[in-house]
Protein backbone atom coordinates (compact mmCIF):
# COMPACT_ATOMS: atom_id res chain seq x y z
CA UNK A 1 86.83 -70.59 136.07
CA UNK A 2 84.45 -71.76 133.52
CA UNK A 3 86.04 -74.27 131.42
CA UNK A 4 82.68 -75.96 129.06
CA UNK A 5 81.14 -73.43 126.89
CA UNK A 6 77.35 -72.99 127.69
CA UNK A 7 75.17 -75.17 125.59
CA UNK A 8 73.10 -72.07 122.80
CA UNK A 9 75.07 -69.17 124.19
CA UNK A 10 76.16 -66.95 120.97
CA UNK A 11 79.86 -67.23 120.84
CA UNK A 12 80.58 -63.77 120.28
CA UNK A 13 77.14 -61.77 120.31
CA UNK A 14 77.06 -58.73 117.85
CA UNK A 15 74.22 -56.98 116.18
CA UNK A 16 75.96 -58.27 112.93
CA UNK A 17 75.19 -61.31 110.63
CA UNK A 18 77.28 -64.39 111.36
CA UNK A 19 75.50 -67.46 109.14
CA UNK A 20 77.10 -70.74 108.34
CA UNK A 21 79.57 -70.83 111.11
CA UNK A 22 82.23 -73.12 110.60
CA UNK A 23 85.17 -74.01 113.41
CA UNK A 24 88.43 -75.54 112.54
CA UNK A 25 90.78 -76.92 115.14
CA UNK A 26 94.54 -76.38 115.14
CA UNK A 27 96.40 -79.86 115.03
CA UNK A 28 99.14 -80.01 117.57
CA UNK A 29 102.35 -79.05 116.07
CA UNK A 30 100.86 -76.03 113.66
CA UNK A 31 102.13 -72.98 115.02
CA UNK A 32 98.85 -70.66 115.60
CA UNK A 33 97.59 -67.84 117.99
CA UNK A 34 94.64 -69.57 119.06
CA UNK A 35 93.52 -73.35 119.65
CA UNK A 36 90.31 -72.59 117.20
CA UNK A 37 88.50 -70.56 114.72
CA UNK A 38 85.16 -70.09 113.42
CA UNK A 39 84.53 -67.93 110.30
CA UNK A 40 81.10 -67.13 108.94
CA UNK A 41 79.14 -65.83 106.21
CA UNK A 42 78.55 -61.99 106.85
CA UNK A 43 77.31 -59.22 104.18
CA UNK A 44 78.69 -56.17 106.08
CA UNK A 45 82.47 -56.82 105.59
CA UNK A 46 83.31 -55.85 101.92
CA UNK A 47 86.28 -55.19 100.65
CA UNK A 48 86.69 -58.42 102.46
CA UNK A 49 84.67 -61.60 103.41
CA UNK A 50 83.95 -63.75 106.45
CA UNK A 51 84.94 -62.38 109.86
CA UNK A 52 86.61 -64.83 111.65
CA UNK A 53 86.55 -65.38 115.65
CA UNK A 54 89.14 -67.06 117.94
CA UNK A 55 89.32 -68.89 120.97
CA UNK A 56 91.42 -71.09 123.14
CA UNK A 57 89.02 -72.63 125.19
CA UNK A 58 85.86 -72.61 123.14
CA UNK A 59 84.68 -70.00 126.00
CA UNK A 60 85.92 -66.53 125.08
CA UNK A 61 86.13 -65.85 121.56
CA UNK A 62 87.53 -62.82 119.82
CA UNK A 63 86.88 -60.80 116.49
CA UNK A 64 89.62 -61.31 114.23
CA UNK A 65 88.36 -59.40 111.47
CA UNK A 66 87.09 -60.67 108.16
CA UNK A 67 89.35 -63.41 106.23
CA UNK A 68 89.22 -63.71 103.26
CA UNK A 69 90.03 -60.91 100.41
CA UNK A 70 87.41 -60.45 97.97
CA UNK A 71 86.96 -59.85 94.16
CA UNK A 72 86.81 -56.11 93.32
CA UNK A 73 83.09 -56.64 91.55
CA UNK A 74 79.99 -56.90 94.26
CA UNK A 75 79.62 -60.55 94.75
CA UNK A 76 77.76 -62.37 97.73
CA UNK A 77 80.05 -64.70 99.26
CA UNK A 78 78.64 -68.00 101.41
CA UNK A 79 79.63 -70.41 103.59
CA UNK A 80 83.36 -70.77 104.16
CA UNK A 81 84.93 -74.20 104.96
CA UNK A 82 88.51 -74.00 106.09
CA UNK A 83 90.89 -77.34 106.34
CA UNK A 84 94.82 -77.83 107.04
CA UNK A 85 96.24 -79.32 104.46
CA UNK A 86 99.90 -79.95 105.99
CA UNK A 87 103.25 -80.00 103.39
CA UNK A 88 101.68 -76.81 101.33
CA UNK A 89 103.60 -73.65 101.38
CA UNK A 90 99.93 -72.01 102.42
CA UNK A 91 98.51 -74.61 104.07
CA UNK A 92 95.10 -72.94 105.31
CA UNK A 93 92.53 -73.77 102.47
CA UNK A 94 88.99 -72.44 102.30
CA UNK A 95 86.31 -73.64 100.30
CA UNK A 96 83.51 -71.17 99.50
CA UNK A 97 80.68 -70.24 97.30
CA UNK A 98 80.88 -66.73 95.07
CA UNK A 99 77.73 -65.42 92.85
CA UNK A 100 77.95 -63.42 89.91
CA UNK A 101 76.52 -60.67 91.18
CA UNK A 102 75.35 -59.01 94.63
CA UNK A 103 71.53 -57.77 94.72
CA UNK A 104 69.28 -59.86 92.71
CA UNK A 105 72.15 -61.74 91.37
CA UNK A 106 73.70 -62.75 95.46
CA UNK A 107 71.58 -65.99 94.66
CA UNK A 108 72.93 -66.79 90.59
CA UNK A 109 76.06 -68.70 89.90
CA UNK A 110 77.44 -69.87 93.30
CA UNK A 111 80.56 -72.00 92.60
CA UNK A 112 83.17 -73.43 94.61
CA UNK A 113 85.77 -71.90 95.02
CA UNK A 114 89.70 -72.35 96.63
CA UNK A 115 91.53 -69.69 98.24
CA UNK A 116 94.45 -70.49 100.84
CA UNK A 117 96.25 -68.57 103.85
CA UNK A 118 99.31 -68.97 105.24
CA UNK A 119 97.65 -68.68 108.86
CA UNK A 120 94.47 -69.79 109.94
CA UNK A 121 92.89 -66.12 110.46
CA UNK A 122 93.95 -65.10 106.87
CA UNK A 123 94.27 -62.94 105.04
CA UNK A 124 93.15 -66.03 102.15
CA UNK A 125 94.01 -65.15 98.74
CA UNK A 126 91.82 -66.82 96.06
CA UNK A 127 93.95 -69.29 94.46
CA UNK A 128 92.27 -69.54 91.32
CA UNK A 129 90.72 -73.07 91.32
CA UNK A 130 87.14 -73.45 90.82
CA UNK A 131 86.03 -77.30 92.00
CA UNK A 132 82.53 -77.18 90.22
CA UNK A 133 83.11 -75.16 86.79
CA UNK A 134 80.17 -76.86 85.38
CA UNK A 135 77.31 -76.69 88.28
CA UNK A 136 75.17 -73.31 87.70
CA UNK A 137 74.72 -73.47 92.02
CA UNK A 138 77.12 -75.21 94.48
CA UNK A 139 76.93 -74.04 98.01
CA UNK A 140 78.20 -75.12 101.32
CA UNK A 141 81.32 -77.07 101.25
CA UNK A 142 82.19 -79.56 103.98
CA UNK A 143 85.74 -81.73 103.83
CA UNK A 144 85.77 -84.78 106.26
CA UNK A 145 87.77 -88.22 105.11
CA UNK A 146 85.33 -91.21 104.49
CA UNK A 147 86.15 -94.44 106.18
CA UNK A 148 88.42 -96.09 103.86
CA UNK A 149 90.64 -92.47 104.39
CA UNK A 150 89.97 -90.49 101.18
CA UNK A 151 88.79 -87.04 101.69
CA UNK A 152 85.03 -86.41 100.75
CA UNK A 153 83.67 -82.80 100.03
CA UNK A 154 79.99 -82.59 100.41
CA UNK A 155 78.08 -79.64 99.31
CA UNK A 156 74.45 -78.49 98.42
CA UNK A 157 73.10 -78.49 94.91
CA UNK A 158 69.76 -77.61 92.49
CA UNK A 159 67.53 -80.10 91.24
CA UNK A 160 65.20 -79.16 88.77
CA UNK A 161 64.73 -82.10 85.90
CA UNK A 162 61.77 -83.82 87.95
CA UNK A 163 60.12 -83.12 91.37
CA UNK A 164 60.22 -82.39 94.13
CA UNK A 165 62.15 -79.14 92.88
CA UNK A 166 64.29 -77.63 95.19
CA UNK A 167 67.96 -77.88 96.51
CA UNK A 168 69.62 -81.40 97.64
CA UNK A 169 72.66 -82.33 99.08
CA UNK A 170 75.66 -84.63 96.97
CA UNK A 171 79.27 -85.82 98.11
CA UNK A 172 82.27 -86.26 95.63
CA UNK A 173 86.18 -87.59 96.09
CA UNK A 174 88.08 -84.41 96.22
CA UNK A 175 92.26 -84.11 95.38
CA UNK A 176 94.48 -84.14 98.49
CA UNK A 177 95.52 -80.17 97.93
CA UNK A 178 91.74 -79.53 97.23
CA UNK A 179 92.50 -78.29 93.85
CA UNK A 180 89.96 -80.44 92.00
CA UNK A 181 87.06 -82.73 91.88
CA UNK A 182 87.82 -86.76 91.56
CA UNK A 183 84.44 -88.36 90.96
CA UNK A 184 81.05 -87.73 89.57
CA UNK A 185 78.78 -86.64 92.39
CA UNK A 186 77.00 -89.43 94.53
CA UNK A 187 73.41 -88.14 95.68
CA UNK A 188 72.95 -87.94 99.75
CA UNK A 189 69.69 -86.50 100.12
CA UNK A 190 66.66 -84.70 98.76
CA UNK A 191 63.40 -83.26 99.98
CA UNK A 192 61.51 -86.01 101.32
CA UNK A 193 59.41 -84.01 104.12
CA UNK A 194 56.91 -80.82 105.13
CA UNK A 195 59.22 -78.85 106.83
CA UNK A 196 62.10 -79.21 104.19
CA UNK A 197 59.61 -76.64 102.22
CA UNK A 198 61.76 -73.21 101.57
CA UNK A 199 58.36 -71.48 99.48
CA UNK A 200 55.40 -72.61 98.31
CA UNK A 201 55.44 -70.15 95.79
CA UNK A 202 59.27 -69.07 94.61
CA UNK A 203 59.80 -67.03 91.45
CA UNK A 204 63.27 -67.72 90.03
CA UNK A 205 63.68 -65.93 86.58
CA UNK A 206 67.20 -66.73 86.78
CA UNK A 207 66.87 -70.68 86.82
CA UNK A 208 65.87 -72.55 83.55
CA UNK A 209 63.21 -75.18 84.48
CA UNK A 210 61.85 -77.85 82.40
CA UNK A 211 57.82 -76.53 81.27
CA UNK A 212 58.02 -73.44 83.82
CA UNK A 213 57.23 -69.94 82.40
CA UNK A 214 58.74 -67.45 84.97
CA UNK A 215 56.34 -64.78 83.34
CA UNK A 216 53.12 -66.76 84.69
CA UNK A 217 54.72 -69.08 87.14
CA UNK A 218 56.06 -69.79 90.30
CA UNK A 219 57.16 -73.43 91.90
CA UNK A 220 57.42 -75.05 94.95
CA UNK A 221 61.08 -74.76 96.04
CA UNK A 222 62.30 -77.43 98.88
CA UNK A 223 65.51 -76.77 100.83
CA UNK A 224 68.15 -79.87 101.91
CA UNK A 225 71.81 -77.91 102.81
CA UNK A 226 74.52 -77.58 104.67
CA UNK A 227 75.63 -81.27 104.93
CA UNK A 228 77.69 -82.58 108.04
CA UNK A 229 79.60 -85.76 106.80
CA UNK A 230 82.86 -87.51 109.49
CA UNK A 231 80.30 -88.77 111.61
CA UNK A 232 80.03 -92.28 113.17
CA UNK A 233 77.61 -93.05 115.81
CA UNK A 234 78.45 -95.57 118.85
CA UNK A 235 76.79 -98.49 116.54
CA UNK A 236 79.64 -97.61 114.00
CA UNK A 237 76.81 -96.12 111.46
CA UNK A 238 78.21 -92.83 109.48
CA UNK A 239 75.68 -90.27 110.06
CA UNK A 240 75.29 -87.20 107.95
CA UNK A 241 73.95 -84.27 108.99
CA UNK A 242 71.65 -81.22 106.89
CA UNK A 243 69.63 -78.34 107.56
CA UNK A 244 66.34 -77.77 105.78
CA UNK A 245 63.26 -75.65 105.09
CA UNK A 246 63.68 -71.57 105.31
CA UNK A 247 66.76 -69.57 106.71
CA UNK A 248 64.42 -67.02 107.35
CA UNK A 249 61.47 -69.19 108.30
CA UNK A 250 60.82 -72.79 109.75
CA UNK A 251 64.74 -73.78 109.43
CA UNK A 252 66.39 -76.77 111.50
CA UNK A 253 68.87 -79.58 111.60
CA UNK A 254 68.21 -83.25 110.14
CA UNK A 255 70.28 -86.42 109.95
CA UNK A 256 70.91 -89.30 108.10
CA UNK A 257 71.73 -93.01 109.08
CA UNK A 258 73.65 -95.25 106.73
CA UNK A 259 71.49 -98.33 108.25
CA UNK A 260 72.73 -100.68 105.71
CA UNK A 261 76.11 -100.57 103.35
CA UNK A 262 75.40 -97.48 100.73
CA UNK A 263 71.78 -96.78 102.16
CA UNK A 264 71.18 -93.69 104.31
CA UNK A 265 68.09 -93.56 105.55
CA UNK A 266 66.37 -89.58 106.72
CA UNK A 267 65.52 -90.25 110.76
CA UNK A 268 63.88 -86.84 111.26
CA UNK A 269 60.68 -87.00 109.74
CA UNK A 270 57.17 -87.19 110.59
CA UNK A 271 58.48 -84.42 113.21
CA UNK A 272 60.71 -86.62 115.34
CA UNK A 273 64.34 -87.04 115.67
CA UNK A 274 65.72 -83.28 114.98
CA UNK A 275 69.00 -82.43 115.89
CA UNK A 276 67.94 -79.22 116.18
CA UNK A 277 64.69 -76.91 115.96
CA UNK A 278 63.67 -74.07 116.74
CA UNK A 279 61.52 -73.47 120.02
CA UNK A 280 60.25 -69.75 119.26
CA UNK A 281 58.01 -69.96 122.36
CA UNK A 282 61.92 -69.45 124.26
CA UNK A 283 63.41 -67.00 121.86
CA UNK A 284 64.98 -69.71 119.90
CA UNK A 285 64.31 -69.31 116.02
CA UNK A 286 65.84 -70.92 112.40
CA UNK A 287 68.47 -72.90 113.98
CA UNK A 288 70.49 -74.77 111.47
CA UNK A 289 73.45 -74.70 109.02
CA UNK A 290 75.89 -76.21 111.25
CA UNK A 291 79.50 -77.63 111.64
CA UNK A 292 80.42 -80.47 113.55
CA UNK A 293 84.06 -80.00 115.48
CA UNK A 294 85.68 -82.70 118.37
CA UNK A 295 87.23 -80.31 121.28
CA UNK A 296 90.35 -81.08 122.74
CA UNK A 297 88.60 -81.93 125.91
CA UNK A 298 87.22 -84.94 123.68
CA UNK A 299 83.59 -84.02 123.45
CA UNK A 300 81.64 -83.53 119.97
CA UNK A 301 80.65 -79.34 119.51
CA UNK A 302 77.78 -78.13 116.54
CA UNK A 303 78.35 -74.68 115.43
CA UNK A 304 74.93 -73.16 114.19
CA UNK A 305 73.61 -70.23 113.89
CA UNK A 306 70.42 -68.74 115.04
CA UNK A 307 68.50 -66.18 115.94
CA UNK A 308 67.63 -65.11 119.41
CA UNK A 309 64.49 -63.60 120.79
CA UNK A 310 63.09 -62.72 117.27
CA UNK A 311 62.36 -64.40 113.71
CA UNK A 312 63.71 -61.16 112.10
CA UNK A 313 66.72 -60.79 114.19
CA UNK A 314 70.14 -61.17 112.90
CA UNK A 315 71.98 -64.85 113.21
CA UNK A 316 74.22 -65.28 115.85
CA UNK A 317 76.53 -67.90 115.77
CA UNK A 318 76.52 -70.97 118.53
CA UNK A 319 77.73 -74.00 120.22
CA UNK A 320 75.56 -76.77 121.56
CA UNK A 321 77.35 -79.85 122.46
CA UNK A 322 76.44 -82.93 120.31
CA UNK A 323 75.29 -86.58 121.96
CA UNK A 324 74.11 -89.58 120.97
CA UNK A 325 71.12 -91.43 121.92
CA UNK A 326 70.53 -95.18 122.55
CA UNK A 327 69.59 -95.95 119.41
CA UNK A 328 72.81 -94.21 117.84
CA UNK A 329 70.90 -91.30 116.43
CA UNK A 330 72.23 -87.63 116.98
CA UNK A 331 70.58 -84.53 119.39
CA UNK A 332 71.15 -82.10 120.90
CA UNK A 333 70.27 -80.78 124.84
CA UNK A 334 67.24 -78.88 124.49
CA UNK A 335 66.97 -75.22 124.69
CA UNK A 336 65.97 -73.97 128.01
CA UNK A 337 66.50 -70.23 127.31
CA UNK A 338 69.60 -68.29 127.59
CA UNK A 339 70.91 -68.12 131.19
């Protein structure tokens, strides 16, 4: 009886979008179903948002249905992050990003947002509490507690007051209940390289950019996302880890090294040192926006999505184990093909 999950294999294969999968853990001692969850971002599920899957052995997973209940108005809902915050009458919390609008608008206004279950496969409620009022685009949350033992939200961001333009990723101090923001937020990482480009030529009438006329222009957009932040290599280094470039192009995973106190340091560049990329000569395309999660068997798990056999195909979410090499940096085992 198999009892490892297969490094790539899509944990529960559908012809169905399942982006930004993120996998929470049950702690021993909270009464659930199932050992662990992943929900993901989905656009076939309305009235309700992000299906969620279940497993107990991080082998076969089942479709629990989407989680989360969603506003009445056509919205496009992103990248769910769900923590246990223990002593709370509802103590399943999920972070997530909501638009003001679905169609043109699924890309305008994404805020974070707080809604809360009292069991891990929902249904969550909305609970009211938005964590970044005053940011006109906030996208994928991720909770992890920094080394001194405060919990740290990371998320992705715009900037657009100097080059290069595009999105970046930021961390802030966030309250125990995850109700609200504690600090002004502390910059992780920009666009430093080639394949963090997301267009060459974007046109984004919605966004107000210093000297650009969206009637005669368009801008080079860059893409840093989906941080990773909890990690500490063998060295005792905390590593972050992002996904850059296109979601529906060149897309893969990056990391970052704090080599000295305060100073992280981008290791995949110049193209070495990816966590993750895509190998589209074996069916293996736009890996990236992924969640890190330590099995009870002890080892490290990503969950990513991708998409198999086709750039156009719909993302599937995955597991690939995570290692470290000798010089403390991050990978994962290569893709050989699905077996």
């Amino acid at each position: 009886m198999k009892t490892q999950p297969s490094n790539y294999r899509p944990i529960h294969p559908e012809d169905v979008d399942q982006g930004d999968p993120y996998p929470l853990a049950v702690l021993e001692g909270v009464e659930a179903e199932y050992r662990y969850y992943v929900y993901v971002t989905s656009d076939q599920v309305s009235p309700k948002a992000f299906p969620v899957y279940a497993s107990n052995d991080l082998v076969a997973w089942r479709s629990l249905g989407a989680s989360l209940v969603t506003d009445p108005a056509p919205r496009a809902y992103w990248a769910p992050c769900v923590h246990y915050v223990r002593g709370l009458t509802r103590p399943f919390v999920m972070l997530y990003s909501r638009s003001v609008g679905a169609g043109d608008e699924a890309h305008v206004g994404h805020t974070l947002r707080r809604a809360d279950s009292e069991r891990p496969e929902g249904p969550f409620i909305d609970s009211g509490q938005v964590l970044t009022p005053d940011t006109d685009f906030a996208i994928d949350p991720d909770l992890y507690r920094a080394p001194d033992g405060s919990l740290r939200l990371a998320y992705a961001t715009d900037f657009v007051a100097d080059a290069p333009l595009g999105t970046g990723i930021v961390e802030v101090g966030v309250s125990e209940d995850l109700t609200r923001v504690l600090t002004p937020p502390a910059l992780l990482a920009r666009a430093t390289d080639d394949w963090h480009l997301y267009d060459a030529q974007r046109r984004m009438p919605w966004k107000q950019i210093p000297g650009v006329d969206w009637s005669t222009d368009t801008v080079v957009w860059n893409t840093v996302e989906a941080p990773v932040g909890g990690l500490v290599n063998p060295r005792g280094q905390r590593v972050y880890l992002y996904s850059g470039g296109c979601f529906f192009g060149f897309y893969g995973v990056g990391a970052l090294v704090e080599e000295a106190p305060g100073r992280l340091v981008n290791v995949t560049r110049g193209g070495q040192h990816f966590v993750l990329r895509p190998e589209p000569a074996r069916g293996l395309h736009g890996p990236g926006h992924c969640a890190w999660l330590r099995g009870h068997d002890g080892r490290d798990y990503l969950f990513a999505h991708a998409r198999f056999g086709s750039p156009s195909a719909v993302r599937n979410a995955m597991i690939v184990e995570l290692r470290w090499d000798e010089e403390g940096l991050p990978y994962c085992p290569p893709f050989q093909g699905l077996r």
